[in-house]
Protein backbone atom coordinates (compact mmCIF):
# COMPACT_ATOMS: atom_id res chain seq x y z
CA UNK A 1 32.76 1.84 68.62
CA UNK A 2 32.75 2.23 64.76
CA UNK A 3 35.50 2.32 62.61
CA UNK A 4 36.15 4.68 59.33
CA UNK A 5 36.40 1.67 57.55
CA UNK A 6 32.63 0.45 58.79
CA UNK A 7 30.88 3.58 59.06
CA UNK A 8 32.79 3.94 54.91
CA UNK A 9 31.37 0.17 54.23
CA UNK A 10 27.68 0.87 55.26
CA UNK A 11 27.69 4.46 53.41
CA UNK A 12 28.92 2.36 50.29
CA UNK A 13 26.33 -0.09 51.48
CA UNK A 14 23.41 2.59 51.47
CA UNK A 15 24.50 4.20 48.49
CA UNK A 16 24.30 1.24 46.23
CA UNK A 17 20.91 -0.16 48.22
CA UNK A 18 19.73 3.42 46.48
CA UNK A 19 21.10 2.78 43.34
CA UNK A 20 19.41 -0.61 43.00
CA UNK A 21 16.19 0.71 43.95
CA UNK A 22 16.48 3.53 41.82
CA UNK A 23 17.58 1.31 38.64
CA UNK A 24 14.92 -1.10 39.95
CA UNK A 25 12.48 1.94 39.78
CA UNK A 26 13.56 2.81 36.44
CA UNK A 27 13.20 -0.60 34.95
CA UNK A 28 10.06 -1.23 36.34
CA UNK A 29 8.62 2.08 35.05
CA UNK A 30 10.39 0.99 31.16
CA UNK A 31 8.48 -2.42 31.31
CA UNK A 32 5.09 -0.89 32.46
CA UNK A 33 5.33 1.81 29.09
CA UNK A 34 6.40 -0.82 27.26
CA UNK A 35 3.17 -3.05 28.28
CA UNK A 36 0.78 -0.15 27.57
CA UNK A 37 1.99 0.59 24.54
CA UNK A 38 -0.12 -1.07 21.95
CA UNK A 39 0.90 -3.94 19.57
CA UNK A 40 -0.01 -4.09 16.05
CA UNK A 41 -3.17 -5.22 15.77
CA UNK A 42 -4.46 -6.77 12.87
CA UNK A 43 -8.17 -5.54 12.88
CA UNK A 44 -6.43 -1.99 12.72
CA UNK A 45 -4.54 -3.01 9.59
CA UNK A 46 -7.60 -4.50 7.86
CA UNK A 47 -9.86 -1.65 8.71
CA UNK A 48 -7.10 0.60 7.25
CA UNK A 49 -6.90 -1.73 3.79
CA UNK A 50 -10.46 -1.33 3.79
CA UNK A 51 -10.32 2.09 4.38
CA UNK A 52 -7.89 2.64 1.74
CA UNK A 53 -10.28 0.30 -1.16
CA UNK A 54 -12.92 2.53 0.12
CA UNK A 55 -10.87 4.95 -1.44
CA UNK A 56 -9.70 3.55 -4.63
CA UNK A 57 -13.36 2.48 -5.62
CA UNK A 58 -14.56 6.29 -5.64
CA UNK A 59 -12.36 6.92 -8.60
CA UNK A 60 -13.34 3.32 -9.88
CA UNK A 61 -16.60 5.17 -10.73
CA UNK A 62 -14.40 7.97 -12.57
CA UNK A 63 -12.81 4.95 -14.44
CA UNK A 64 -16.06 3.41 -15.54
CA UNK A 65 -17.55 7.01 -17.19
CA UNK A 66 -14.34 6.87 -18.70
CA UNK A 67 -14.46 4.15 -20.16
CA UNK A 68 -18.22 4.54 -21.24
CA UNK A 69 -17.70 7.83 -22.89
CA UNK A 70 -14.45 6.11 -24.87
CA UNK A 71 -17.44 3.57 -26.21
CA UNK A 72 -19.82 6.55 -27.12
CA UNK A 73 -16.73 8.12 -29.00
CA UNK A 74 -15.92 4.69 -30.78
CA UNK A 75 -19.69 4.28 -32.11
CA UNK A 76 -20.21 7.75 -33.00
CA UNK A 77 -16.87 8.39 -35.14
CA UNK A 78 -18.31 9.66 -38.11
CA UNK A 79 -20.56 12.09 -36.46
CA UNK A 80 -16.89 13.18 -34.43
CA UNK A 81 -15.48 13.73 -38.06
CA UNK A 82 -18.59 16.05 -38.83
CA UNK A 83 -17.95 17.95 -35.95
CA UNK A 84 -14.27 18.16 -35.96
CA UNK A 85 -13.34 17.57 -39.95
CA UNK A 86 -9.63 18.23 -39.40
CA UNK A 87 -9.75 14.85 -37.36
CA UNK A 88 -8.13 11.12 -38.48
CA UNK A 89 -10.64 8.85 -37.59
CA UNK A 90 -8.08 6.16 -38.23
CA UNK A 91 -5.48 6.91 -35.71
CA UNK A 92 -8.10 8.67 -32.85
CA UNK A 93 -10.32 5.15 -33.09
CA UNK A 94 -6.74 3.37 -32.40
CA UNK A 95 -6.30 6.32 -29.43
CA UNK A 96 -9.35 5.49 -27.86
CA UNK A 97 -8.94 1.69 -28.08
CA UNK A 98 -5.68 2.26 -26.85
CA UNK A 99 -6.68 4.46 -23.83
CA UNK A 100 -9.95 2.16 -23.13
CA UNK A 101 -7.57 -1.19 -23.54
CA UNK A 102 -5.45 0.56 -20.45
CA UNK A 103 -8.74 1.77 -18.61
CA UNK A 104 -9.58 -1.97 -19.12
CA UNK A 105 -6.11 -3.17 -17.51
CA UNK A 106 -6.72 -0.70 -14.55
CA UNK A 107 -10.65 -2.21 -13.37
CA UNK A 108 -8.42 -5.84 -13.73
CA UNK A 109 -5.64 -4.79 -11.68
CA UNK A 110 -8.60 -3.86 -9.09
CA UNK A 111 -10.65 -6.96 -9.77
CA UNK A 112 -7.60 -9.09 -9.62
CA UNK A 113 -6.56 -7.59 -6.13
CA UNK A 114 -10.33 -7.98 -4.89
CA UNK A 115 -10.49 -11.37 -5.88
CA UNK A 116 -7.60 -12.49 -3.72
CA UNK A 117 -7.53 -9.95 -0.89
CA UNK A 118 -8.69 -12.20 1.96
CA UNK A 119 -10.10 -10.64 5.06
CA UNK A 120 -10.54 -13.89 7.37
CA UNK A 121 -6.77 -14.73 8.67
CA UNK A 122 -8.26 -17.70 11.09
CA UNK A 123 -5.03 -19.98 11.44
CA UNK A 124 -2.60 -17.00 11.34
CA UNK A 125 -0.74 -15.53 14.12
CA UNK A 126 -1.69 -11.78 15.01
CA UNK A 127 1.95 -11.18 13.45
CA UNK A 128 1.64 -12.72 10.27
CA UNK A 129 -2.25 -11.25 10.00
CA UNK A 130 -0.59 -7.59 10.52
CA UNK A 131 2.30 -8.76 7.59
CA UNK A 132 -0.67 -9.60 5.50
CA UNK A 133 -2.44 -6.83 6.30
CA UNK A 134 0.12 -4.00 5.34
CA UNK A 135 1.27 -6.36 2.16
CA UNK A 136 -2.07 -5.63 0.89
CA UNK A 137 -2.14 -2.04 2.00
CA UNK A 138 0.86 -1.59 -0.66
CA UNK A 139 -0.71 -3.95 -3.58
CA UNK A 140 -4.29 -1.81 -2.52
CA UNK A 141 -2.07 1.42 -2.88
CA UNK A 142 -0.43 0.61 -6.40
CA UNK A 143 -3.65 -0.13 -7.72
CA UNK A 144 -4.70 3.29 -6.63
CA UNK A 145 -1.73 4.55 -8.65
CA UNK A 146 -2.57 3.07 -11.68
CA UNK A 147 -6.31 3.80 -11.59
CA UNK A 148 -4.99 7.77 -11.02
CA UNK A 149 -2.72 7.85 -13.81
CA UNK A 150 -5.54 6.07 -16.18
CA UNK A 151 -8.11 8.60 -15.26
CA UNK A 152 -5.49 11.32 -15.29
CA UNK A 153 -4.49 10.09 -18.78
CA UNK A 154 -8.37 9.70 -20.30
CA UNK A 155 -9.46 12.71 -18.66
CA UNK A 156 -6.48 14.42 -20.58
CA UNK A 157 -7.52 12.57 -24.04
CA UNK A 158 -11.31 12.85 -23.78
CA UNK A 159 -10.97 16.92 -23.14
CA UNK A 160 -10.56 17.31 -26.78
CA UNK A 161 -13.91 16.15 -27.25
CA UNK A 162 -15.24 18.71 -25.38
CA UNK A 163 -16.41 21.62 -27.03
């Protein structure tokens, strides 16, 4: 015959043989989500830098008409002062030189960036490759901010030239 106290003891028993399993369960399930989701992989980083200069080198175009109608202007300012006679030829040839030297800063901000973005990362860890990876992404992404502001700022300077 069974006492309270046993019949008590193997409930208890039972009840915490669930609880492990159940916690067991639970833990298990964590660890297998945890495995499938994905690290950061560097390839994904790199293809999104790339991405992202892809970008950037569509308004490099922009840039360069920019700066090739700023050389027109600069070689044709007495024909500008025929056309607009109210103008200073003076302080818009020191505008434009101004606007192209900034242009000019923007393309070597880009060619700078280009010239020591490296894609190979053989002899880094898949860590420090993704580090690298999204440190560029933000050097990539202020050169994109620059090269907008420059066009934004030419585009601005070379619509009074447009009749």
């Amino acid at each position: 015959m069974t006492s309270a106290a046993e019949l008590h003891l193997r409930a208890m028993h039972n009840t915490i043989t669930i609880l492990m399993r159940l916690l067991l369960g639970i833990f298990a399930i964590a660890i297998t989500a945890g495995a499938c989701t994905p690290a950061a992989n560097y390839k994904s980083e790199r293809d999104e830098v790339m991405k992202f200069h892809d970008v950037v080198m569509e308004d490099h175009g922009k840039l360069i008409d920019n700066q090739m109608k700023l050389d027109t202007l600069l070689k044709s300012l007495p024909a500008l002062k025929t056309t607009y006679p109210e103008l200073d030829t003076l302080k818009e040839k020191e505008a434009m030189k101004d606007t192209q030297g900034r242009l000019n800063r923007a393309e070597d901000l880009m060619n700078d960036w280009m010239h020591k973005f490296e894609p190979d990362v053989t002899g880094k860890s898949d860590a420090e490759a993704v580090a690298y990876f999204k440190s560029e992404r933000i050097r990539i992404g202020r050169v994109d901010s620059v090269y907008k502001s420059e066009i934004r700022l030419s585009n601005t300077y070379l619509s009074k030239f447009r009749k």
